[in-house]
PDB file of N, CA and C in Angstrom:
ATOM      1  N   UNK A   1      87.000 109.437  83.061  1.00  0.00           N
ATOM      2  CA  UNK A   1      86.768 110.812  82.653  1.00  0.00           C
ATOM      3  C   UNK A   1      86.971 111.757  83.836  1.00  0.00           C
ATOM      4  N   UNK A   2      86.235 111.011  85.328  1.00  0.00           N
ATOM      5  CA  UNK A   2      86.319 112.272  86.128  1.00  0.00           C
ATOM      6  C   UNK A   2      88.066 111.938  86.415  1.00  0.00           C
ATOM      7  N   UNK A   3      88.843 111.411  86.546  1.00  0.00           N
ATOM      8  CA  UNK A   3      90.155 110.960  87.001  1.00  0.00           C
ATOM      9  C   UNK A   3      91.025 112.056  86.300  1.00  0.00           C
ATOM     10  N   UNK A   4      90.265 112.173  85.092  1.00  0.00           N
ATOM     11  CA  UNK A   4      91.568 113.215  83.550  1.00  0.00           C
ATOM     12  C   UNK A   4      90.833 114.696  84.105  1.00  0.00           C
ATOM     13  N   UNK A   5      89.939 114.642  84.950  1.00  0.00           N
ATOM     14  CA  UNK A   5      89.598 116.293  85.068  1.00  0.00           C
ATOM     15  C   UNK A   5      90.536 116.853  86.290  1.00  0.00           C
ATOM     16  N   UNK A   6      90.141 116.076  87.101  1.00  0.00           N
ATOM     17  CA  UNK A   6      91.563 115.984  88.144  1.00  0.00           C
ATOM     18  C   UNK A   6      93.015 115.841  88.228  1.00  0.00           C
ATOM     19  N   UNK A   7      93.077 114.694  87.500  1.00  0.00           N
ATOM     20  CA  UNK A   7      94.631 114.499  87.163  1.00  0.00           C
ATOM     21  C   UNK A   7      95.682 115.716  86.264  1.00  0.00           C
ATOM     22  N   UNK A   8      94.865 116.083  84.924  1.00  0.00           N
ATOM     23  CA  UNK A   8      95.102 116.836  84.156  1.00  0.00           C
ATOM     24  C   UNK A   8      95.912 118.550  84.654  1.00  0.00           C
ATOM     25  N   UNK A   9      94.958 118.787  85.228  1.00  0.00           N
ATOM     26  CA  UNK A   9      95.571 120.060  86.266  1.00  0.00           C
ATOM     27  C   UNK A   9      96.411 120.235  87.403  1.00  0.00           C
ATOM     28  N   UNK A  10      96.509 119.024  87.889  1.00  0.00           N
ATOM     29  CA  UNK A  10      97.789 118.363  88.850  1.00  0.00           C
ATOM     30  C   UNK A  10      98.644 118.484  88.266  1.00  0.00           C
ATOM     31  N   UNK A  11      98.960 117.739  86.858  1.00  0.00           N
ATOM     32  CA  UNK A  11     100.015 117.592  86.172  1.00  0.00           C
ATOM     33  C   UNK A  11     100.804 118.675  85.810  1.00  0.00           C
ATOM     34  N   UNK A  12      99.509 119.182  85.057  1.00  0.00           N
ATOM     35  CA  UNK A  12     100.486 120.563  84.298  1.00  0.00           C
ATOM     36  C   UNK A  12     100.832 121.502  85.517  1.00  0.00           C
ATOM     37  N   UNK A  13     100.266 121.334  87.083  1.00  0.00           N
ATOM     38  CA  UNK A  13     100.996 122.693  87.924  1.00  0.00           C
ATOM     39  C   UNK A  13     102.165 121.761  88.082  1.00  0.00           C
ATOM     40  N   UNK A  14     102.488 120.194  88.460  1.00  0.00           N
ATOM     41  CA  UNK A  14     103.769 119.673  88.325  1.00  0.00           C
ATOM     42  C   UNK A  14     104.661 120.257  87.874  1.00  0.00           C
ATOM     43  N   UNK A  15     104.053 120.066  86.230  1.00  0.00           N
ATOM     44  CA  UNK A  15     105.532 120.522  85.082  1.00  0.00           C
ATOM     45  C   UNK A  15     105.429 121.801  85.107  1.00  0.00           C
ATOM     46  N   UNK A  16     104.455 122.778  85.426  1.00  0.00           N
ATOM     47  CA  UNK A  16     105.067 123.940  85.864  1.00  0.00           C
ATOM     48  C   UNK A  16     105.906 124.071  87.125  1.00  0.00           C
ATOM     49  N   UNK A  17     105.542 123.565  87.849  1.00  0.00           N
ATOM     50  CA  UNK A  17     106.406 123.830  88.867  1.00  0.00           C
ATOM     51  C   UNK A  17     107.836 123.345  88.484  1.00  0.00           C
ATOM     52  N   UNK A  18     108.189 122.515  87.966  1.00  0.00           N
ATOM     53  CA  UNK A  18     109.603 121.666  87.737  1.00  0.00           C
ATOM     54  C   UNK A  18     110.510 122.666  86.497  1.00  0.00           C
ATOM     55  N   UNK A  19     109.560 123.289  85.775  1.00  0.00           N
ATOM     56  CA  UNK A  19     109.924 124.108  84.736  1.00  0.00           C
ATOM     57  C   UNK A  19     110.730 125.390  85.363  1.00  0.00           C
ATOM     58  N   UNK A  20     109.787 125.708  86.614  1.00  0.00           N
ATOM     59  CA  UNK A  20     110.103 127.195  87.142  1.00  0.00           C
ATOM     60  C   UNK A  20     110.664 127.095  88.402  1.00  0.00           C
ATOM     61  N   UNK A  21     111.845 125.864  88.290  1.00  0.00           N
ATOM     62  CA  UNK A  21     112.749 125.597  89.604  1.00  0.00           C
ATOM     63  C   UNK A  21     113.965 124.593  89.290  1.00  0.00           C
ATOM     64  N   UNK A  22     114.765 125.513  88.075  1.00  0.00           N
ATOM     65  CA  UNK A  22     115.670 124.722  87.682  1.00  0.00           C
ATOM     66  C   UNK A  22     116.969 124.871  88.358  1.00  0.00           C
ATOM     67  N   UNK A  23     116.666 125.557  89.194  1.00  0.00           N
ATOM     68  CA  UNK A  23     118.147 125.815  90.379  1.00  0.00           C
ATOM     69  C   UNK A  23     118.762 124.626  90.604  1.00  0.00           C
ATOM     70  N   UNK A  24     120.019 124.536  90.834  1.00  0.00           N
ATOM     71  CA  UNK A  24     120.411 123.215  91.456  1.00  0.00           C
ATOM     72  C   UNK A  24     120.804 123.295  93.138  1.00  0.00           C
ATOM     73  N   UNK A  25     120.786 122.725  93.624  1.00  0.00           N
ATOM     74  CA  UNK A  25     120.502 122.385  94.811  1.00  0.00           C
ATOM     75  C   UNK A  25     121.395 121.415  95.214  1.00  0.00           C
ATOM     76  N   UNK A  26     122.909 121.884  96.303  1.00  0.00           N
ATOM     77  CA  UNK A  26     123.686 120.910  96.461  1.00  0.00           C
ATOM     78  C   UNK A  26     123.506 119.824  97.711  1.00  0.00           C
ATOM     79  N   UNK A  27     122.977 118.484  97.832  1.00  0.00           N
ATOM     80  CA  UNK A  27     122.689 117.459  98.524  1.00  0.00           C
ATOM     81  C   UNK A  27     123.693 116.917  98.898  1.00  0.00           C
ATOM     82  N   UNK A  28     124.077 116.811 100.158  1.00  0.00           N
ATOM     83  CA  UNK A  28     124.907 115.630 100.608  1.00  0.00           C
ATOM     84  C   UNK A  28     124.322 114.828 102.193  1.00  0.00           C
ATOM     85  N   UNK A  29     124.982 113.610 101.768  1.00  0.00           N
ATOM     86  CA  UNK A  29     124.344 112.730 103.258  1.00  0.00           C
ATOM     87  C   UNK A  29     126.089 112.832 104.233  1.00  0.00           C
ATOM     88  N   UNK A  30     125.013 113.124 105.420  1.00  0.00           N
ATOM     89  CA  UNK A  30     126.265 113.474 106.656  1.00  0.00           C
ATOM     90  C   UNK A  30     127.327 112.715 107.130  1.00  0.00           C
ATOM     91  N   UNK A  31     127.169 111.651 107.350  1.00  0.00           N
ATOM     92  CA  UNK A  31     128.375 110.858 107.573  1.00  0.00           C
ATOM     93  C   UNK A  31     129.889 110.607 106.866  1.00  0.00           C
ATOM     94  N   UNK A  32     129.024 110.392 105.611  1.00  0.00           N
ATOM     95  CA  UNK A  32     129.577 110.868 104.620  1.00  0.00           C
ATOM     96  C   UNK A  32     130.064 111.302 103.737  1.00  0.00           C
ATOM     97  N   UNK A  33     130.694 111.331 102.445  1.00  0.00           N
ATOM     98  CA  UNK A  33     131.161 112.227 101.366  1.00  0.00           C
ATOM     99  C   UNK A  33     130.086 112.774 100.589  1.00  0.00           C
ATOM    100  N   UNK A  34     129.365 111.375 100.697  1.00  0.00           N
ATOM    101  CA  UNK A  34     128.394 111.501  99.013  1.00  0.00           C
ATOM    102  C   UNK A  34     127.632 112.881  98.996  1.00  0.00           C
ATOM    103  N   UNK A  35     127.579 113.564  97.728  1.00  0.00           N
ATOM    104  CA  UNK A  35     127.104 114.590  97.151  1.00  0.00           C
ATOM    105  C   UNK A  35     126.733 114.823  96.048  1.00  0.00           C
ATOM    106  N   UNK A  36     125.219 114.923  95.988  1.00  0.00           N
ATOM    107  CA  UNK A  36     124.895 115.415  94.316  1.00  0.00           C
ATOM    108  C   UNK A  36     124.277 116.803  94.237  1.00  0.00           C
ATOM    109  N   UNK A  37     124.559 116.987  93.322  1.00  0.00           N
ATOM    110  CA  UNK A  37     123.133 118.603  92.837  1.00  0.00           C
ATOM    111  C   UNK A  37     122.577 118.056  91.680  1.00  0.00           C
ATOM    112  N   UNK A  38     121.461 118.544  92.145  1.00  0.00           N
ATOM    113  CA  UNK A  38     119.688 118.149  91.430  1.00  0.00           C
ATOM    114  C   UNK A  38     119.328 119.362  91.298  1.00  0.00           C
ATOM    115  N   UNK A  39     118.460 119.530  90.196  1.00  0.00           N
ATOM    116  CA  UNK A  39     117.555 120.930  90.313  1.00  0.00           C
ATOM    117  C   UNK A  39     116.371 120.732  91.717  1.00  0.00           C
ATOM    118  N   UNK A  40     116.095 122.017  92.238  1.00  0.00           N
ATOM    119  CA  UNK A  40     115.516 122.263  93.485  1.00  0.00           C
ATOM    120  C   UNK A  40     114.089 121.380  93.076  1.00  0.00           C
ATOM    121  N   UNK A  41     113.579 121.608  91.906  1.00  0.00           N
ATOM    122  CA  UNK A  41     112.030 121.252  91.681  1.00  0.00           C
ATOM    123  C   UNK A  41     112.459 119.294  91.736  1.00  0.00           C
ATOM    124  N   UNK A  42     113.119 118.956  91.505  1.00  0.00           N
ATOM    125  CA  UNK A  42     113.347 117.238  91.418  1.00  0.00           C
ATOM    126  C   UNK A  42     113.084 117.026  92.791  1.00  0.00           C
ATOM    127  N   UNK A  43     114.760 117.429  93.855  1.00  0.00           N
ATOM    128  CA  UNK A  43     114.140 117.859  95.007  1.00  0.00           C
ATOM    129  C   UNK A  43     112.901 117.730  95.835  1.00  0.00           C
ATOM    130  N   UNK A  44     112.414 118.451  95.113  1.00  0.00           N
ATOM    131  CA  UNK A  44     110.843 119.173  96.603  1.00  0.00           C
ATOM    132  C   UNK A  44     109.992 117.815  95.678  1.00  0.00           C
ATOM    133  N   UNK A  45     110.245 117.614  94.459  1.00  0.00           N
ATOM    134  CA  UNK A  45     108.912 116.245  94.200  1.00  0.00           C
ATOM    135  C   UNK A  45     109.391 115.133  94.526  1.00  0.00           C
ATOM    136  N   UNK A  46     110.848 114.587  94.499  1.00  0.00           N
ATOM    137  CA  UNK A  46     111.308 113.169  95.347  1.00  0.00           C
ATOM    138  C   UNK A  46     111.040 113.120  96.823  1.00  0.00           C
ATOM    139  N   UNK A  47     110.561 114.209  97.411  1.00  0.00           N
ATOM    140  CA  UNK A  47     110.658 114.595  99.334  1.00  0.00           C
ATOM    141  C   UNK A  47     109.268 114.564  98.920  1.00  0.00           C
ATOM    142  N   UNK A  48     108.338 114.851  98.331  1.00  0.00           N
ATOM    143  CA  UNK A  48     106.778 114.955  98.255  1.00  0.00           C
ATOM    144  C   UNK A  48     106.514 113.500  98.126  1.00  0.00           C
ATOM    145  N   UNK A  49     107.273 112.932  96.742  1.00  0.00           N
ATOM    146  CA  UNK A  49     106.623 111.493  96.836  1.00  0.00           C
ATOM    147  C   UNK A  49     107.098 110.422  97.862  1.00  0.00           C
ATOM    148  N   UNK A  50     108.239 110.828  99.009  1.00  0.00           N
ATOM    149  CA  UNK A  50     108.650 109.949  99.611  1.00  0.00           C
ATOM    150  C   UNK A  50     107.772 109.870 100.727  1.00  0.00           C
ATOM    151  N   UNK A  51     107.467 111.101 101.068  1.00  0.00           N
ATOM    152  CA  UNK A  51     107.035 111.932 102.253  1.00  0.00           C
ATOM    153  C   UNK A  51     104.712 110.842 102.122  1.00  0.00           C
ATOM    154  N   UNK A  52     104.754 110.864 100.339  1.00  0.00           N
ATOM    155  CA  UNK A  52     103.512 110.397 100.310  1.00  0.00           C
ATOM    156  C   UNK A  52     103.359 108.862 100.387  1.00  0.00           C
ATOM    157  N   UNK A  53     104.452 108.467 100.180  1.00  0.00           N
ATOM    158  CA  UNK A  53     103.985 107.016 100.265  1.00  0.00           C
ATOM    159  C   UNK A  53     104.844 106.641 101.519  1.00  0.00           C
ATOM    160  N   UNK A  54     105.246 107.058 102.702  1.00  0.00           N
ATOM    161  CA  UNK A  54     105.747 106.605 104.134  1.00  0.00           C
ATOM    162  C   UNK A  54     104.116 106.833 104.725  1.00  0.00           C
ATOM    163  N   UNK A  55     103.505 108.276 104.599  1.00  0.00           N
ATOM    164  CA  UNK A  55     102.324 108.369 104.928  1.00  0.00           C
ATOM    165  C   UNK A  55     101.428 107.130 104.671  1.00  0.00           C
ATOM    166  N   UNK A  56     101.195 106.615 103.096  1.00  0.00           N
ATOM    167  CA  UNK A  56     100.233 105.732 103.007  1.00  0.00           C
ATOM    168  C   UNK A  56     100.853 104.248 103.337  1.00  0.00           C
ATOM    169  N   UNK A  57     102.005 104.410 103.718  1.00  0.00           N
ATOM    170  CA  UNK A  57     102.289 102.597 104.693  1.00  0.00           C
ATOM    171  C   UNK A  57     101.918 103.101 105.847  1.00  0.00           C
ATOM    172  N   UNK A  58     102.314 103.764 106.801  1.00  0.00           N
ATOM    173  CA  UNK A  58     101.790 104.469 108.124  1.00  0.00           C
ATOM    174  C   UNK A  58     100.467 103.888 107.647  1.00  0.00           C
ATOM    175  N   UNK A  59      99.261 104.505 106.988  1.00  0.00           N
ATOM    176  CA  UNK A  59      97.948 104.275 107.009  1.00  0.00           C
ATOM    177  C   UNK A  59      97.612 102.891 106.882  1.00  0.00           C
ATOM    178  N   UNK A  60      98.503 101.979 105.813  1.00  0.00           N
ATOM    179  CA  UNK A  60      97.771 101.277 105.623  1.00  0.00           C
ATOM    180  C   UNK A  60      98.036  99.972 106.884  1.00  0.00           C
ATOM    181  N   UNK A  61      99.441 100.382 107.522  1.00  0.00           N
ATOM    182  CA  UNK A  61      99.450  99.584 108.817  1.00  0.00           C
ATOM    183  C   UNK A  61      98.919  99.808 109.680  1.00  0.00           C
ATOM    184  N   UNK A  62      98.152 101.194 110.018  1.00  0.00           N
ATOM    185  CA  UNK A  62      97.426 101.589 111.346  1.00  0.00           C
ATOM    186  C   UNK A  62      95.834 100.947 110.378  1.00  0.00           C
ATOM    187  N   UNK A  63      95.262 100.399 109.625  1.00  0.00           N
ATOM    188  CA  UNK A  63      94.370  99.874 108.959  1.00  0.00           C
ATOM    189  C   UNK A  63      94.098  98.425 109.284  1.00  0.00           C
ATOM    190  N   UNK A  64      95.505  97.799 109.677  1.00  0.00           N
ATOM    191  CA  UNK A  64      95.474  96.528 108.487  1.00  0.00           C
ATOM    192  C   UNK A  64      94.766  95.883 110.161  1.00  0.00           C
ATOM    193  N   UNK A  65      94.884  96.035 111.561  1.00  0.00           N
ATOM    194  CA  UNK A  65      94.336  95.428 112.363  1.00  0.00           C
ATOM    195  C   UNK A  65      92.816  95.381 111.828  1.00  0.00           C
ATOM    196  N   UNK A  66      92.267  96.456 111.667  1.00  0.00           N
ATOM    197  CA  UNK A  66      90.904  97.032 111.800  1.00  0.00           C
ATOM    198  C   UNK A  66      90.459  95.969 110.781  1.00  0.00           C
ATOM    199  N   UNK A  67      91.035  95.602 109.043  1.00  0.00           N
ATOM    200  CA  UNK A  67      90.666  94.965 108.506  1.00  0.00           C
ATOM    201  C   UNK A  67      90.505  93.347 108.580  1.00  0.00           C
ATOM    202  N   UNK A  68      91.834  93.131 109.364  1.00  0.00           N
ATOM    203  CA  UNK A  68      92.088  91.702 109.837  1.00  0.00           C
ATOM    204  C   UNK A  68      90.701  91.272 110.965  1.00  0.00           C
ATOM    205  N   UNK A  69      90.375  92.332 111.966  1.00  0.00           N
ATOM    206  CA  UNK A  69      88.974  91.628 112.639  1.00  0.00           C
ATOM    207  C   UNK A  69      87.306  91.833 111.688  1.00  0.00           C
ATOM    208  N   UNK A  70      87.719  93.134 110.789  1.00  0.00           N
ATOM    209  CA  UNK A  70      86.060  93.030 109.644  1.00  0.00           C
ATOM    210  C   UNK A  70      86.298  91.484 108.928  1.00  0.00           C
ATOM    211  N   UNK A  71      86.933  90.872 108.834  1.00  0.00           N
ATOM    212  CA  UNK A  71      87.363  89.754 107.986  1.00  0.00           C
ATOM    213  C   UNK A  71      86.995  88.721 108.850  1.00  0.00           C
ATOM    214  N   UNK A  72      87.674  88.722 109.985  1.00  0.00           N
ATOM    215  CA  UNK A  72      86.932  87.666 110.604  1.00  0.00           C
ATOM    216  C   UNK A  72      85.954  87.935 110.841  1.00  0.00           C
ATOM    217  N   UNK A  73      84.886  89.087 111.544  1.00  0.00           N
ATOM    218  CA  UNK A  73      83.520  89.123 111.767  1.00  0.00           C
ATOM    219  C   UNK A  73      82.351  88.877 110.412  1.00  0.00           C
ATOM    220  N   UNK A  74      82.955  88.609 109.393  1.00  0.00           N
ATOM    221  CA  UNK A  74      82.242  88.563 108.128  1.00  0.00           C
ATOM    222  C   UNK A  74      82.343  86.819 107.922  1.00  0.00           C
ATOM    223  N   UNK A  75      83.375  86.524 108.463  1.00  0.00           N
ATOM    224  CA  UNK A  75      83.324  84.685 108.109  1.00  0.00           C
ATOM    225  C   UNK A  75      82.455  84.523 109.432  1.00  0.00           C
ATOM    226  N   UNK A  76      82.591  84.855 110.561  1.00  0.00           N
ATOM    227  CA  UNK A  76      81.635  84.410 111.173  1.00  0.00           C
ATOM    228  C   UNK A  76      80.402  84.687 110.902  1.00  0.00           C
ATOM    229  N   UNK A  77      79.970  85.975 110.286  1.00  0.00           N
ATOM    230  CA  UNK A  77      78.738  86.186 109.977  1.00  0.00           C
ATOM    231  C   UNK A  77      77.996  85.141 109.197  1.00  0.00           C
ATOM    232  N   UNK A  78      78.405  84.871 107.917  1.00  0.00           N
ATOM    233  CA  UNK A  78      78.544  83.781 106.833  1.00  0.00           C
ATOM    234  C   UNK A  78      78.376  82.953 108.036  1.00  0.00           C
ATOM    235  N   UNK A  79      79.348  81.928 108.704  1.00  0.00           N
ATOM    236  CA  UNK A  79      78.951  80.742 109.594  1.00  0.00           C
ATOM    237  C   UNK A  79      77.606  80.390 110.288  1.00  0.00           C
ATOM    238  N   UNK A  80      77.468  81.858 110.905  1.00  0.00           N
ATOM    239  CA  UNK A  80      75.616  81.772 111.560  1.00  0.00           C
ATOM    240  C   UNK A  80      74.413  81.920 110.601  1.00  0.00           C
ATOM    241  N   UNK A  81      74.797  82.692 109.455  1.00  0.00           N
ATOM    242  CA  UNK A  81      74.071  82.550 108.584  1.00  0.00           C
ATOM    243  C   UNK A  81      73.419  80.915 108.025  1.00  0.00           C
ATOM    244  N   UNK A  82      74.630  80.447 107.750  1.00  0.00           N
ATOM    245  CA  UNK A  82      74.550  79.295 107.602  1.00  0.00           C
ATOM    246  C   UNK A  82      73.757  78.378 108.624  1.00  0.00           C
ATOM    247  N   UNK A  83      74.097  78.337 109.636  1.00  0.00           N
ATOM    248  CA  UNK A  83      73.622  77.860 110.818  1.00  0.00           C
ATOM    249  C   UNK A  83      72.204  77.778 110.916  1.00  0.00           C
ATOM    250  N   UNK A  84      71.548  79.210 110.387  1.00  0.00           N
ATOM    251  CA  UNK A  84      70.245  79.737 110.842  1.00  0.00           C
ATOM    252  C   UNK A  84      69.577  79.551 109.699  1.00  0.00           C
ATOM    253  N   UNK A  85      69.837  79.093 108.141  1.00  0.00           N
ATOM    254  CA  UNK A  85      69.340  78.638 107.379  1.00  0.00           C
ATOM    255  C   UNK A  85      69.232  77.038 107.432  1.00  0.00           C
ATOM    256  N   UNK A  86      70.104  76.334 108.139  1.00  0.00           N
ATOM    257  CA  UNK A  86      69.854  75.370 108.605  1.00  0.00           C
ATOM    258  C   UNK A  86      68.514  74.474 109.681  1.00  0.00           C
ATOM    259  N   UNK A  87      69.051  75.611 110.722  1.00  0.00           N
ATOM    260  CA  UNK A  87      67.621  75.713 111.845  1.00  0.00           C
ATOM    261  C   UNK A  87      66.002  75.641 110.870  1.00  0.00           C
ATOM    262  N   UNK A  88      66.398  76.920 109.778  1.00  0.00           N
ATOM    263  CA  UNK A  88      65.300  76.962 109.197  1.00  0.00           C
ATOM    264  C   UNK A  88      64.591  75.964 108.613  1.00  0.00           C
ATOM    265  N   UNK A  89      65.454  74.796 107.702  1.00  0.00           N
ATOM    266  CA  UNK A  89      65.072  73.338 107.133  1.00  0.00           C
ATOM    267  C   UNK A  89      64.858  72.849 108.292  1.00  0.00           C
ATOM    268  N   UNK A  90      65.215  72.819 109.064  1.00  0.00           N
ATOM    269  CA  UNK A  90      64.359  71.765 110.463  1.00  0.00           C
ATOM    270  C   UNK A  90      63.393  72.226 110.582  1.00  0.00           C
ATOM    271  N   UNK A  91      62.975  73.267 110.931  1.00  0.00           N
ATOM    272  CA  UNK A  91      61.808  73.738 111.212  1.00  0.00           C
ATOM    273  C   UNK A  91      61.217  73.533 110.195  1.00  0.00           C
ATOM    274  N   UNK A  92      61.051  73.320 109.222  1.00  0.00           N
ATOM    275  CA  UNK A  92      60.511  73.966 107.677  1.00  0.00           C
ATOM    276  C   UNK A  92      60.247  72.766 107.240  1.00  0.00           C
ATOM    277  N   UNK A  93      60.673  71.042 107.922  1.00  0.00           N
ATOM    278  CA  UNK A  93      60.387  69.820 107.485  1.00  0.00           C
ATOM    279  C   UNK A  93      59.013  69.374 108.668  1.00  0.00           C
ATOM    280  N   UNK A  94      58.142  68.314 107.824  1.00  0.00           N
ATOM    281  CA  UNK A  94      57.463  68.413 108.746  1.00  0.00           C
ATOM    282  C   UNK A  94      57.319  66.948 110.298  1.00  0.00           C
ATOM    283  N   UNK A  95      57.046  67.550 111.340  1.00  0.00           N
ATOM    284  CA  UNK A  95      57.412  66.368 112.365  1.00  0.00           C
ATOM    285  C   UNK A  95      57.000  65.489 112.291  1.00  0.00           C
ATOM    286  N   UNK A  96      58.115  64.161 112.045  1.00  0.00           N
ATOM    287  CA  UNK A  96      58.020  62.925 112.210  1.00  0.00           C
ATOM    288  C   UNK A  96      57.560  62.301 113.541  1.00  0.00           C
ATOM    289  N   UNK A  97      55.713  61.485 113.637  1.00  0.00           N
ATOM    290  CA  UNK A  97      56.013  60.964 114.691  1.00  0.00           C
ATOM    291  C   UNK A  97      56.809  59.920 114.772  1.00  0.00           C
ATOM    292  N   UNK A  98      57.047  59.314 116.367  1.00  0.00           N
ATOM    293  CA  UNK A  98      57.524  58.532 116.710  1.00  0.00           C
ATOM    294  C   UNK A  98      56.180  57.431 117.443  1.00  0.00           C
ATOM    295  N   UNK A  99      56.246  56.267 116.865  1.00  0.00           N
ATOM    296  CA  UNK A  99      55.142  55.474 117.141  1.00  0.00           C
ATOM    297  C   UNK A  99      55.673  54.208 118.183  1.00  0.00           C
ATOM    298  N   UNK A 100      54.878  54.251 119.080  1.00  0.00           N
ATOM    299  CA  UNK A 100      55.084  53.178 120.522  1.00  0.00           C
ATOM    300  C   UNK A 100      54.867  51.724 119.465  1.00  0.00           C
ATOM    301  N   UNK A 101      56.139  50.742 119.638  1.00  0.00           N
ATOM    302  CA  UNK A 101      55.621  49.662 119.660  1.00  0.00           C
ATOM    303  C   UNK A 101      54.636  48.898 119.924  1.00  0.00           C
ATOM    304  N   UNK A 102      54.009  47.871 119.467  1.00  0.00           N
ATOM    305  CA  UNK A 102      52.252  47.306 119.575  1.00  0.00           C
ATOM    306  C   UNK A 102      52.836  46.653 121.101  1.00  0.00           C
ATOM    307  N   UNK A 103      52.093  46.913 121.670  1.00  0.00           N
ATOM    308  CA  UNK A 103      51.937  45.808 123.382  1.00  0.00           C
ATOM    309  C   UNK A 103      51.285  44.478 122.994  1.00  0.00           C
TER     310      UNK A 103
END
């Protein structure tokens, strides 16, 4: 529900915007020949969404160290945990003596 209150008004300034930018816009890459025209609004939203997801690999590789050591500090956590619930059954059984053979 909260996603459609947000999303909803994104959208429609989208398709307004795409509505009220039907110019075409002549593209070509430099080396070469190739050339298309697109309307300007296709344009500015293919450079928005390219522009948004180079950003979120950028992020999620300047991330992925940070996550790779929470990952290990969490299996080790788990390991001592373990460890120290262990300690605890020793302690927690009660001491066996040890009896001297009869002389």
């Amino acid at each position: 529900m909260f996603r459609a209150l947000i999303f909803a008004p994104l959208l429609f300034i989208l398709i307004l915007f795409a509505l009220s930018n039907p110019q075409p816009v002549h593209l070509g890459l430099w080396p070469t020949d190739v050339t298309v025209d697109i309307p300007l609004s296709i344009t500015v939203l293919i450079s928005m969404a390219v522009a948004f997801v180079l950003g979120a690999v950028l992020l999620w590789l300047s991330v992925l160290g940070t996550r790779l050591r929470a990952r290990k500090a969490e299996s080790q956590v788990r390991q001592l945990e373990a460890q120290v619930a262990e300690l605890k059954q020793r302690l927690a059984r009660p001491a066996q003596t040890v009896l001297a053979p009869p002389a």
